[in-house]
PDB file of N, CA and C in Angstrom:
ATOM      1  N   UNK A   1       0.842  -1.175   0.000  1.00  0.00           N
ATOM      2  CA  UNK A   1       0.000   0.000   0.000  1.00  0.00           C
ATOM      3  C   UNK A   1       0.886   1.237   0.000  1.00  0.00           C
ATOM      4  N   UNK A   2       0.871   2.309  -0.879  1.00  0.00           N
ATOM      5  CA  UNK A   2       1.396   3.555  -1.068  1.00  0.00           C
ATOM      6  C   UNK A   2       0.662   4.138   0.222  1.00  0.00           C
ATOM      7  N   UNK A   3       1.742   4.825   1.199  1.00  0.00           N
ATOM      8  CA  UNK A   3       1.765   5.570   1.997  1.00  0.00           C
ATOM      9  C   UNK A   3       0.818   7.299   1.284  1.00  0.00           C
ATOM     10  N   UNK A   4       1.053   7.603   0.018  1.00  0.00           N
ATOM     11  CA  UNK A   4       0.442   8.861  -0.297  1.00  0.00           C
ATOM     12  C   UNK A   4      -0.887   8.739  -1.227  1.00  0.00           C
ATOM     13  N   UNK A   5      -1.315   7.029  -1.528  1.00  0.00           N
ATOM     14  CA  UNK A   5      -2.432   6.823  -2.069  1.00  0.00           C
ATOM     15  C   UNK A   5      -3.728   6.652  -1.255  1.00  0.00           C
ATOM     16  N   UNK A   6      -3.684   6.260   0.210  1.00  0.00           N
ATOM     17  CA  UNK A   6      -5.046   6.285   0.957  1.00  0.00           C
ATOM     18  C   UNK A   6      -5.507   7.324   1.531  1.00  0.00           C
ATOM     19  N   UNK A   7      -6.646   7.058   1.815  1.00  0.00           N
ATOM     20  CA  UNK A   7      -7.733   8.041   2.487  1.00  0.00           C
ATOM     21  C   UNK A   7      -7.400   7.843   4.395  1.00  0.00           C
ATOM     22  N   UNK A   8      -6.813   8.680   4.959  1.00  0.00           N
ATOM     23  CA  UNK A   8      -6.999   8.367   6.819  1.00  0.00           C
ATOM     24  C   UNK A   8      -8.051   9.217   7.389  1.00  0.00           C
ATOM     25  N   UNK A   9      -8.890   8.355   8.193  1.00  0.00           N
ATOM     26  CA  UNK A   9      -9.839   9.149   9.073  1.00  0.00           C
ATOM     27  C   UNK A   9      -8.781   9.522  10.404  1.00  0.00           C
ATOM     28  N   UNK A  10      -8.777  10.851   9.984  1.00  0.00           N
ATOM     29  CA  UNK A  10      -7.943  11.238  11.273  1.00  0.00           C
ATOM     30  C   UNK A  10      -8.360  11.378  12.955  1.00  0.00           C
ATOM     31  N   UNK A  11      -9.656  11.088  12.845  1.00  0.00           N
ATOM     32  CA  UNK A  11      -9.939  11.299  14.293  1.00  0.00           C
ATOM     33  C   UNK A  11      -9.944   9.873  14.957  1.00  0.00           C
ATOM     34  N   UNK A  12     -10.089   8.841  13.622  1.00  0.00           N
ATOM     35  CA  UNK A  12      -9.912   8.124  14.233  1.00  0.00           C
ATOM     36  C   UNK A  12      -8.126   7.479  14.592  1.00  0.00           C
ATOM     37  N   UNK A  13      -7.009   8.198  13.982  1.00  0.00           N
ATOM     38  CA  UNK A  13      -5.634   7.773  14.315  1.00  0.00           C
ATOM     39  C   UNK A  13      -5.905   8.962  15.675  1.00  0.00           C
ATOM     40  N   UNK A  14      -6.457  10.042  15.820  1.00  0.00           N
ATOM     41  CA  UNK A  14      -5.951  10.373  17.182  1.00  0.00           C
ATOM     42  C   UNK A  14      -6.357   9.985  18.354  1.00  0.00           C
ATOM     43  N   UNK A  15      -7.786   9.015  18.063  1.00  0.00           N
ATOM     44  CA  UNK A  15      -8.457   8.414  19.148  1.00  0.00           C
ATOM     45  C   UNK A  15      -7.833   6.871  19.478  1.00  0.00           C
ATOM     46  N   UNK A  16      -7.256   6.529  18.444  1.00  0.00           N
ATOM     47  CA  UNK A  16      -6.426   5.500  18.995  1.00  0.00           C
ATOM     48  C   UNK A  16      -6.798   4.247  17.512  1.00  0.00           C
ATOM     49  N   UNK A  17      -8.240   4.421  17.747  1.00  0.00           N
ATOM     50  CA  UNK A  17      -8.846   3.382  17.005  1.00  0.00           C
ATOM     51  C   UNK A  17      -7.945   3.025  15.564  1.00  0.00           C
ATOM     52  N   UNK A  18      -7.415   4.065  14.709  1.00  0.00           N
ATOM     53  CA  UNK A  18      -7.049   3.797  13.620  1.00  0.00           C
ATOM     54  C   UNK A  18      -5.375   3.646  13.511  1.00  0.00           C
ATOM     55  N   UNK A  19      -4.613   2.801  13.800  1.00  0.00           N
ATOM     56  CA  UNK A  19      -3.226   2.432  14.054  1.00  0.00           C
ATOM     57  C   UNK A  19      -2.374   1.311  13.101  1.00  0.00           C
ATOM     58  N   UNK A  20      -1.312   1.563  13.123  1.00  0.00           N
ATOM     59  CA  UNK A  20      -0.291   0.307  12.106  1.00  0.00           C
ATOM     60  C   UNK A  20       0.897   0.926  11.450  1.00  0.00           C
ATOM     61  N   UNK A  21       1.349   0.386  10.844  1.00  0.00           N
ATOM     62  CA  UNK A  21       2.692   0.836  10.190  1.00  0.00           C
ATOM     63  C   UNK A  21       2.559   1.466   9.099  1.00  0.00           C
ATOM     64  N   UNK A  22       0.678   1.257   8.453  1.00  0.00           N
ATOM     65  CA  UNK A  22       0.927   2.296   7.140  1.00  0.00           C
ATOM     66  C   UNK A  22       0.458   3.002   7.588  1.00  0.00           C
ATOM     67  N   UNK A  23      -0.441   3.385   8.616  1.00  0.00           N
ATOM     68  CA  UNK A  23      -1.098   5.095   9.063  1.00  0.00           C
ATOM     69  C   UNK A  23       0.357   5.871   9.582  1.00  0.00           C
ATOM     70  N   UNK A  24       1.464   4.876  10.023  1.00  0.00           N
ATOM     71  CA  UNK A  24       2.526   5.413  10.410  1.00  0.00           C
ATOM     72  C   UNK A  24       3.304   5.891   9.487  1.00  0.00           C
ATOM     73  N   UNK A  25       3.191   5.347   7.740  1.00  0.00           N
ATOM     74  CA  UNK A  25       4.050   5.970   7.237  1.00  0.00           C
ATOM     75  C   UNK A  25       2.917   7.460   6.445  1.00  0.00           C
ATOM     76  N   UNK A  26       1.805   6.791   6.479  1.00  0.00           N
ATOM     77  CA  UNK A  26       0.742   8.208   5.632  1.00  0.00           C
ATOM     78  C   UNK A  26       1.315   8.791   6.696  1.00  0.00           C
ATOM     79  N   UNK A  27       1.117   9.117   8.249  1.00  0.00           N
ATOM     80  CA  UNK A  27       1.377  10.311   8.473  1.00  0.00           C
ATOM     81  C   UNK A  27       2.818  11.132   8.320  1.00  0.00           C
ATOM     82  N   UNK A  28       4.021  10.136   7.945  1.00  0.00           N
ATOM     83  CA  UNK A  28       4.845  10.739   8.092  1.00  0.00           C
ATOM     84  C   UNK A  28       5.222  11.327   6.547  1.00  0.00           C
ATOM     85  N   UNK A  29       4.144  10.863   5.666  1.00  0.00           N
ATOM     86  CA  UNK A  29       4.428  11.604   4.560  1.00  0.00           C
ATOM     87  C   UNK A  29       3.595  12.331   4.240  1.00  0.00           C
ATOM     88  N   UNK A  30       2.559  12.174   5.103  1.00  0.00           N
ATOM     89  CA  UNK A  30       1.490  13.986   5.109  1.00  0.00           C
ATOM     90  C   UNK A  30       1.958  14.857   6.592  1.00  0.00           C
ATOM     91  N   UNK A  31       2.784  15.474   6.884  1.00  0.00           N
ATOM     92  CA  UNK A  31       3.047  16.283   8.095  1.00  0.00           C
ATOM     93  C   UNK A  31       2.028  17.246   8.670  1.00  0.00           C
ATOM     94  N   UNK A  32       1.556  18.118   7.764  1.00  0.00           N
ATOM     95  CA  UNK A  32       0.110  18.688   8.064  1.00  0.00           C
ATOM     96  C   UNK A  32      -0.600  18.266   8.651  1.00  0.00           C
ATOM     97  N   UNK A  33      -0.870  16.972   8.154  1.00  0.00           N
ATOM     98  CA  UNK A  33      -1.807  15.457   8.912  1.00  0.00           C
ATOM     99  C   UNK A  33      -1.915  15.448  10.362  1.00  0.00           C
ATOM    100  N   UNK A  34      -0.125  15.048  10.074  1.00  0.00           N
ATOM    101  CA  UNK A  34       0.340  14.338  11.561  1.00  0.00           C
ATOM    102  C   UNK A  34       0.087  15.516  12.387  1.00  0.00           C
ATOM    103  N   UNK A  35       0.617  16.880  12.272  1.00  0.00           N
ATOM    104  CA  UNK A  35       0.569  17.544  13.440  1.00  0.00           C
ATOM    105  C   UNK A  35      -1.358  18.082  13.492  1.00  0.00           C
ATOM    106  N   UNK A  36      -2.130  18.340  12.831  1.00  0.00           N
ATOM    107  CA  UNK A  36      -3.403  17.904  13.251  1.00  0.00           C
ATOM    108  C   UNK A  36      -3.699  16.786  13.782  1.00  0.00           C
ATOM    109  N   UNK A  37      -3.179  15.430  13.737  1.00  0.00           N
ATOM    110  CA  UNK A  37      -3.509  14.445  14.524  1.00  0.00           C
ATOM    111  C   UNK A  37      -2.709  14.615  15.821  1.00  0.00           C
ATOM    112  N   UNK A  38      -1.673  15.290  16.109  1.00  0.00           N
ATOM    113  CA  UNK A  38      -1.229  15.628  17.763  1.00  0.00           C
ATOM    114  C   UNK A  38      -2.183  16.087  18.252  1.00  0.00           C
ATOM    115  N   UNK A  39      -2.659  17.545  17.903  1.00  0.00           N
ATOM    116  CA  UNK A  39      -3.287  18.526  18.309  1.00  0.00           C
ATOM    117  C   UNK A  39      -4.804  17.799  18.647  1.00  0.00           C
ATOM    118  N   UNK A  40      -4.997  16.950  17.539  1.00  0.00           N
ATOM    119  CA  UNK A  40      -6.563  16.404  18.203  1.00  0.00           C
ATOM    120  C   UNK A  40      -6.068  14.880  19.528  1.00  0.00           C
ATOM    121  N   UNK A  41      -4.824  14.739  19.422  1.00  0.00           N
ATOM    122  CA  UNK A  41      -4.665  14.154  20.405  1.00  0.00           C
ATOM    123  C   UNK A  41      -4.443  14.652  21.859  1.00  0.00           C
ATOM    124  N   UNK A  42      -4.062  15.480  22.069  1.00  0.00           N
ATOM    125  CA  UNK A  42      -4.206  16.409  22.847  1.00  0.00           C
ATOM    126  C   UNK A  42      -5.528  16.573  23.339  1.00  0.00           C
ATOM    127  N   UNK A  43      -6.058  17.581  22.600  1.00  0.00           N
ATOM    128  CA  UNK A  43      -7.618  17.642  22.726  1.00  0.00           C
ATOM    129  C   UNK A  43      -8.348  16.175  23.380  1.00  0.00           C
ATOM    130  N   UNK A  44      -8.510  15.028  22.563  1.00  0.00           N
ATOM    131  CA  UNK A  44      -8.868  14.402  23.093  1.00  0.00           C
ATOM    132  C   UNK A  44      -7.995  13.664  24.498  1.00  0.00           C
ATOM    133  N   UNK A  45      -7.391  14.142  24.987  1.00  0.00           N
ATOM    134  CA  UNK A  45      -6.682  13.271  26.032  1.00  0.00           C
ATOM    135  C   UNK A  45      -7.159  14.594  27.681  1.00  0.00           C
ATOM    136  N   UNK A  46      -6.824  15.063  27.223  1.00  0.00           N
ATOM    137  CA  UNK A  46      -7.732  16.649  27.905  1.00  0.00           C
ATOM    138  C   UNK A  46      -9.091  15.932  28.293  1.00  0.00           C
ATOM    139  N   UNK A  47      -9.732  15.926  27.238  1.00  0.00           N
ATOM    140  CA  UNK A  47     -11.659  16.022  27.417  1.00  0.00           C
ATOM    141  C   UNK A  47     -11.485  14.472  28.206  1.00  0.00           C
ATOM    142  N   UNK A  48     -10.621  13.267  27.831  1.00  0.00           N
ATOM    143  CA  UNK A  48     -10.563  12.055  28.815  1.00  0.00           C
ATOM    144  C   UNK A  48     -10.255  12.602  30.335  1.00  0.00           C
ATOM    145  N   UNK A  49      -9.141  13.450  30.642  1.00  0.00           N
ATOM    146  CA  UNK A  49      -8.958  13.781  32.039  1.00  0.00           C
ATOM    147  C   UNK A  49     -10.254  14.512  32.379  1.00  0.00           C
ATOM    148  N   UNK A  50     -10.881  15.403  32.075  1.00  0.00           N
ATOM    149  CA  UNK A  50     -11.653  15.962  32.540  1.00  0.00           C
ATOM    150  C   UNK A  50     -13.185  15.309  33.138  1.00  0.00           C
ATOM    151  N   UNK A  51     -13.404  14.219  31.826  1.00  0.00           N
ATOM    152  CA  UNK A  51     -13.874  13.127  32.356  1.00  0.00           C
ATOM    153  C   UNK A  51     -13.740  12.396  33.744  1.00  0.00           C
ATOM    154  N   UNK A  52     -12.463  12.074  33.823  1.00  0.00           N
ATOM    155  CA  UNK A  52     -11.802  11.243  34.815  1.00  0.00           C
ATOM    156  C   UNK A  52     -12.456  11.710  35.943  1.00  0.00           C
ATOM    157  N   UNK A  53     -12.061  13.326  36.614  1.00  0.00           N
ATOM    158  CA  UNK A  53     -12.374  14.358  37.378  1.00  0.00           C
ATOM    159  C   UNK A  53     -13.959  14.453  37.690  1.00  0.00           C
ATOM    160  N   UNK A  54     -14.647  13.317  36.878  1.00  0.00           N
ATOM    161  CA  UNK A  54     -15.584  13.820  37.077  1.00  0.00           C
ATOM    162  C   UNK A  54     -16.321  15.603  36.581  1.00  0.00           C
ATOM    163  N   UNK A  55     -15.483  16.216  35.927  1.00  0.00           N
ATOM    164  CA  UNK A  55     -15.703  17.407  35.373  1.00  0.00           C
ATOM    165  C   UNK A  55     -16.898  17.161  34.159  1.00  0.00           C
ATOM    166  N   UNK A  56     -18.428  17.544  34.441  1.00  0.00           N
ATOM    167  CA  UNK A  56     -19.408  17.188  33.086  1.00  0.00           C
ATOM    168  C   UNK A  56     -18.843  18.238  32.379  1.00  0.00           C
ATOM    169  N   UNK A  57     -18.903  17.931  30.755  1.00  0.00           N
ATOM    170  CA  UNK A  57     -18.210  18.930  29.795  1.00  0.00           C
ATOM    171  C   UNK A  57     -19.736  18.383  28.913  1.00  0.00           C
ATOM    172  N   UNK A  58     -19.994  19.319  27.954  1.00  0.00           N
ATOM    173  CA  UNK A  58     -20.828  19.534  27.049  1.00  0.00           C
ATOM    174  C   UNK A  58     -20.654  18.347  25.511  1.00  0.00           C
ATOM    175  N   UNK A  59     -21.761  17.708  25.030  1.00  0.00           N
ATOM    176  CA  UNK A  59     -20.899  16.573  24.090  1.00  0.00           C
ATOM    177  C   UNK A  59     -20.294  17.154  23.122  1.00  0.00           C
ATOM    178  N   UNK A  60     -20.609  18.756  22.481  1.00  0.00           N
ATOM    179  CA  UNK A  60     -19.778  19.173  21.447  1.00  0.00           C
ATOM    180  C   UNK A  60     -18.487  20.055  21.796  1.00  0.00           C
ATOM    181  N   UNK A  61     -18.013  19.741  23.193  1.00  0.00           N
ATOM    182  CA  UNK A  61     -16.959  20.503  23.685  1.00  0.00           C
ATOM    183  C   UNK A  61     -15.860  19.946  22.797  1.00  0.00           C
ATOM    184  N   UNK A  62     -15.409  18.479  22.793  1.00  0.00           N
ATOM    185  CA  UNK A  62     -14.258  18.252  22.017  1.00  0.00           C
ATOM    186  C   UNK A  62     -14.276  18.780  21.061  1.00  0.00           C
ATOM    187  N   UNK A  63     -15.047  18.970  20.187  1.00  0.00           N
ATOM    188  CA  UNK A  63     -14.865  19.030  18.691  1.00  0.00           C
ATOM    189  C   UNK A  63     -14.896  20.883  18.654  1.00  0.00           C
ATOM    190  N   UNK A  64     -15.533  21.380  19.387  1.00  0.00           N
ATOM    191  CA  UNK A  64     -15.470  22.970  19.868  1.00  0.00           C
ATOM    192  C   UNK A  64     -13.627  23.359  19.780  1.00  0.00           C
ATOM    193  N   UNK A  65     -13.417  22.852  21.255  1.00  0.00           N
ATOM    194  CA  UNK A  65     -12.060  22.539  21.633  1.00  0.00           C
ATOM    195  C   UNK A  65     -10.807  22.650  20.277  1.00  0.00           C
ATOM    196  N   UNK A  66     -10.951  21.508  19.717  1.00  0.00           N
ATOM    197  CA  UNK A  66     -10.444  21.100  18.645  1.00  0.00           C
ATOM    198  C   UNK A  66     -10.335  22.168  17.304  1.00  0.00           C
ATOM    199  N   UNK A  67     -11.368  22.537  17.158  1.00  0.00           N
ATOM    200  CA  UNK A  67     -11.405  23.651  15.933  1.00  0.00           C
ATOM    201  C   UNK A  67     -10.698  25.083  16.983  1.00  0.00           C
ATOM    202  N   UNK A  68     -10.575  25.380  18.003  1.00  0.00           N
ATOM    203  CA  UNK A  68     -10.108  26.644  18.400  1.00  0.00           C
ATOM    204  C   UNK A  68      -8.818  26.218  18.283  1.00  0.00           C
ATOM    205  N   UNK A  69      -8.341  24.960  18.723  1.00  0.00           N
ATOM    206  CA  UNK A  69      -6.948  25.038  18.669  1.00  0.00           C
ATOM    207  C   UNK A  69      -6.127  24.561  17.468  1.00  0.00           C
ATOM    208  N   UNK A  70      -6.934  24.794  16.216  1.00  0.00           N
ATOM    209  CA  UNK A  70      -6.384  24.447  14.918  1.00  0.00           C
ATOM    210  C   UNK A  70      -6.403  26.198  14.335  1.00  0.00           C
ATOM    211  N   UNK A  71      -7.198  26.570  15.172  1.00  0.00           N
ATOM    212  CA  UNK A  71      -6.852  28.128  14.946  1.00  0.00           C
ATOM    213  C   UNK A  71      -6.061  29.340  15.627  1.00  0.00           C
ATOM    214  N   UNK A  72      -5.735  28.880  16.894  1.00  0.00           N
ATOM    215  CA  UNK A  72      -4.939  29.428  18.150  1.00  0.00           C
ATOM    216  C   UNK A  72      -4.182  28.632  18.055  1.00  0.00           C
ATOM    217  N   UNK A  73      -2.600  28.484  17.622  1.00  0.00           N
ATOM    218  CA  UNK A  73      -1.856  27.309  18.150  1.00  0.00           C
ATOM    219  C   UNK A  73      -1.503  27.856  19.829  1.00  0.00           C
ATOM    220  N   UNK A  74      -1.716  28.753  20.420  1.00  0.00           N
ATOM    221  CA  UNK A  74      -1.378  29.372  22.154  1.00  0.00           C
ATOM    222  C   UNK A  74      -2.029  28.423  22.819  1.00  0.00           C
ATOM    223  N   UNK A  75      -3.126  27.980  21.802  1.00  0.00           N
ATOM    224  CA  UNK A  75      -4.222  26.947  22.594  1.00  0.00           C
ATOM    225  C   UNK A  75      -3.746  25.690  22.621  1.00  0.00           C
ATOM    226  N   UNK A  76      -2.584  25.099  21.882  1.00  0.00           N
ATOM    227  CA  UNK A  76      -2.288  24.012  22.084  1.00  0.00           C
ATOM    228  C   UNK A  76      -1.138  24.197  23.396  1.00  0.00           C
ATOM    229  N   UNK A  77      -0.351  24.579  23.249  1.00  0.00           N
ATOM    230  CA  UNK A  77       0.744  24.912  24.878  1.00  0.00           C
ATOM    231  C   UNK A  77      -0.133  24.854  26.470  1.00  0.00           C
ATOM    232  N   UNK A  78      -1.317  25.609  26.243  1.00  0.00           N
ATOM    233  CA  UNK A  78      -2.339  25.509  27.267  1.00  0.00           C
ATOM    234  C   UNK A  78      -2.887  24.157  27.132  1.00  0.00           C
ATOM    235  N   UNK A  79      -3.158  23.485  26.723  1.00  0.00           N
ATOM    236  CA  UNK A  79      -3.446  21.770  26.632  1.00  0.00           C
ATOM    237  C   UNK A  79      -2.673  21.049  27.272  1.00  0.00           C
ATOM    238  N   UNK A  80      -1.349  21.666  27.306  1.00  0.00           N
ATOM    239  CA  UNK A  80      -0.432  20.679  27.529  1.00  0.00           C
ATOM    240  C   UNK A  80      -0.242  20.890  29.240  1.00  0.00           C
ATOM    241  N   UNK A  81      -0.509  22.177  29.785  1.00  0.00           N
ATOM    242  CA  UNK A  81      -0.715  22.295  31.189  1.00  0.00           C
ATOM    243  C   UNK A  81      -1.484  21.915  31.864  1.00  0.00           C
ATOM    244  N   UNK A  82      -2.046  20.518  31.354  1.00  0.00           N
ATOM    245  CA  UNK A  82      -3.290  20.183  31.958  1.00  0.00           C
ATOM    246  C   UNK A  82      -4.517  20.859  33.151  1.00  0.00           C
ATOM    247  N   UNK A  83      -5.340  21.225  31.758  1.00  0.00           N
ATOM    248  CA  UNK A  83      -6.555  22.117  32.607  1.00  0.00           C
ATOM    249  C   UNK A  83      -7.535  20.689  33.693  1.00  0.00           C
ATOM    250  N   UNK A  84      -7.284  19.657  33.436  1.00  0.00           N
ATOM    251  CA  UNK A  84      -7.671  18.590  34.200  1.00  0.00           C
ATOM    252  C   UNK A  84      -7.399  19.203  35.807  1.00  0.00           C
ATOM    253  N   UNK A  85      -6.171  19.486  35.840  1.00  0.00           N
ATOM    254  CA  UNK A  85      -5.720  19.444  37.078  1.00  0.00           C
ATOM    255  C   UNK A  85      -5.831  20.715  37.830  1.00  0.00           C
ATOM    256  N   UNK A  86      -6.323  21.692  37.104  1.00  0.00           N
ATOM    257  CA  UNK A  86      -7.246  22.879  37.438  1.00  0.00           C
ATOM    258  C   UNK A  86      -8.477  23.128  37.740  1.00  0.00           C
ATOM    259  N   UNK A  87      -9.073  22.140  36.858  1.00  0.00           N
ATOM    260  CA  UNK A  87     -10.233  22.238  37.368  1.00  0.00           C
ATOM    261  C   UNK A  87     -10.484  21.047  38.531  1.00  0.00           C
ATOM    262  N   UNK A  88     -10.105  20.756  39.093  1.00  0.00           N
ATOM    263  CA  UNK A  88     -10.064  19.456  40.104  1.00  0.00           C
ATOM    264  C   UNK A  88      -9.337  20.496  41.293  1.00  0.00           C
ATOM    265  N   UNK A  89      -8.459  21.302  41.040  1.00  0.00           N
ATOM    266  CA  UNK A  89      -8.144  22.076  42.602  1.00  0.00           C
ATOM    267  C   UNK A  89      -9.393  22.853  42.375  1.00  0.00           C
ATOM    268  N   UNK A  90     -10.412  23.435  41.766  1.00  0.00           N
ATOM    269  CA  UNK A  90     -11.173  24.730  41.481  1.00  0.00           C
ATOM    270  C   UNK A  90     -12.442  23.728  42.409  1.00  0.00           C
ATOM    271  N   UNK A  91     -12.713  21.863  42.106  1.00  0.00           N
ATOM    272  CA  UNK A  91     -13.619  21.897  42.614  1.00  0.00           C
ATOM    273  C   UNK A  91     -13.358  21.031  43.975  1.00  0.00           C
ATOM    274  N   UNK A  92     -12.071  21.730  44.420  1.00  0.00           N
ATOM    275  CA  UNK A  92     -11.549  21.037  45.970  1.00  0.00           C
ATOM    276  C   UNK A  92     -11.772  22.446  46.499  1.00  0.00           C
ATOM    277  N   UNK A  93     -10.991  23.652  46.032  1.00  0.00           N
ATOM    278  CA  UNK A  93     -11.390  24.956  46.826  1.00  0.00           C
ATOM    279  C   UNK A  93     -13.130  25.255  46.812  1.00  0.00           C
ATOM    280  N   UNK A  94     -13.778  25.112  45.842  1.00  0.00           N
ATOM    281  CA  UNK A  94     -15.180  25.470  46.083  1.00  0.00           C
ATOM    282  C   UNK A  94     -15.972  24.647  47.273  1.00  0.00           C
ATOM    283  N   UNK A  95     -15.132  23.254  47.211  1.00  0.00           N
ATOM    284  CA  UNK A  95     -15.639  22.478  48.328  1.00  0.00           C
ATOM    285  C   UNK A  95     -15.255  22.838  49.768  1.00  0.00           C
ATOM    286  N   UNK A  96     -13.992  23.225  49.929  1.00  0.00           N
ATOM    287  CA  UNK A  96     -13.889  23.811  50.921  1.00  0.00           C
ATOM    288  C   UNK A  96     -14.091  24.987  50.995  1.00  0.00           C
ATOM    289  N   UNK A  97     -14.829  26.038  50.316  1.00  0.00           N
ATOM    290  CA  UNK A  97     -15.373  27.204  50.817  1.00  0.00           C
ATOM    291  C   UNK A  97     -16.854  26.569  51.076  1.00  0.00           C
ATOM    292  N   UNK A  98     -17.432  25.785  50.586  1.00  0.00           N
ATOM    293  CA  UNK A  98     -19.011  25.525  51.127  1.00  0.00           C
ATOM    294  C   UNK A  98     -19.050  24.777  52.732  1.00  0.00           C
ATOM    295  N   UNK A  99     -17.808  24.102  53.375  1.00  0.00           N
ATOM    296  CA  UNK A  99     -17.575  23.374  54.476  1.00  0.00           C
ATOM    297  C   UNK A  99     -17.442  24.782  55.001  1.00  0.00           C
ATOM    298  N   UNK A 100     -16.743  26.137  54.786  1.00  0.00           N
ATOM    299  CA  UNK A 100     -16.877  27.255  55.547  1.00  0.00           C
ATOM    300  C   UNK A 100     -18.297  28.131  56.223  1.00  0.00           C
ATOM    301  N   UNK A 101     -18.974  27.723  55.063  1.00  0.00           N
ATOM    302  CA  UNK A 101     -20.518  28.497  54.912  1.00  0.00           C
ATOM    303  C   UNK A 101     -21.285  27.679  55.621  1.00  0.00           C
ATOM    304  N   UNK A 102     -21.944  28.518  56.623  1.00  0.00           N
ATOM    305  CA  UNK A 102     -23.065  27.429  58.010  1.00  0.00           C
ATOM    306  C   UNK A 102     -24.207  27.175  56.984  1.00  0.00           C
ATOM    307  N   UNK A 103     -24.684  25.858  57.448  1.00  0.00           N
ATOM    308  CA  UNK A 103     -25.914  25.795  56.810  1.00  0.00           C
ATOM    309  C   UNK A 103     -27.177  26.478  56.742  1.00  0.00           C
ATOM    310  N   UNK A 104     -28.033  26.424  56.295  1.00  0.00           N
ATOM    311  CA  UNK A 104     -29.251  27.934  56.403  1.00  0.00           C
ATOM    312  C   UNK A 104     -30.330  27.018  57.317  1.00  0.00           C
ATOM    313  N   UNK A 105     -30.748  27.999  58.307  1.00  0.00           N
ATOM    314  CA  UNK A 105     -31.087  27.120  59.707  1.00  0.00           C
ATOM    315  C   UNK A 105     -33.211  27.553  58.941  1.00  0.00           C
ATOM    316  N   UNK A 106     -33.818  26.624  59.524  1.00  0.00           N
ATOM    317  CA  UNK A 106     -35.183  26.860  58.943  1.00  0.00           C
ATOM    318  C   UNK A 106     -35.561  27.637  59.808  1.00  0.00           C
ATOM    319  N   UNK A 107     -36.569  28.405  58.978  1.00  0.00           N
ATOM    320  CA  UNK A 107     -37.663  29.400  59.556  1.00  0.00           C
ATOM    321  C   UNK A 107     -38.532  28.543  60.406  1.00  0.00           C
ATOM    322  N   UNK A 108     -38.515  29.105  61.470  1.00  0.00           N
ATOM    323  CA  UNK A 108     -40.073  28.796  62.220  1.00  0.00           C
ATOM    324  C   UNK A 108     -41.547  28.900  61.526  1.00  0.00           C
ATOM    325  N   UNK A 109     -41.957  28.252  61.623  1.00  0.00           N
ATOM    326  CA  UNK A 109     -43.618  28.358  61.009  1.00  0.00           C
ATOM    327  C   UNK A 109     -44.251  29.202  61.766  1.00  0.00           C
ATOM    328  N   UNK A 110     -45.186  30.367  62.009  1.00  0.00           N
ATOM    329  CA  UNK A 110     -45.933  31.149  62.886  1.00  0.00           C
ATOM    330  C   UNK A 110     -47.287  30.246  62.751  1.00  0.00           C
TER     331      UNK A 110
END
């Protein structure tokens, strides 16, 4: 199989699903490709942590995600600082500011 004669579904080489030695050589002879398939790897490895965290994300966030950072590459460097692990201290401090806040005591009935 000619490495520059097939068709690759790229979301599926960045999701894992689509793998082997000729997606390995298409990508290395489409580079454009390959570094869109980082970038959606990224992306998707992100929206998995955030998952993890328990963080609900929206179902068209990846693909949201994904198109900003094929247009911002600033947005890919920020991927790589894992916002996983930001938003997981964001929902340890919110938790401990609500353990600060007394509970709301009931009204008496007249």
């Amino acid at each position: 199989m000619e490495p520059h004669n097939i068709e690759i579904d790229l979301a599926a080489v960045a999701d894992g699903s689509l793998a082997g030695p000729e997606v390995d050589a298409w990508l290395a002879a489409h580079p454009e490709a390959a570094a869109e398939v980082e970038i959606a790897r990224r992306v998707h490895a992100l929206i998995g942590e955030l998952r993890g965290v328990m963080i609900e994300v929206p179902p068209d966030f990846e693909a949201r995600l994904l198109e900003r950072a094929r247009q911002d590459t600033a947005l890919i460097d920020l991927l790589d600082l894992g916002f996983a692990g930001l938003g997981q201290t964001i929902l340890e401090l919110l938790e401990l500011f609500l353990n600060f806040i007394p509970n709301p005591q009931p009204v008496p009935v007249v």
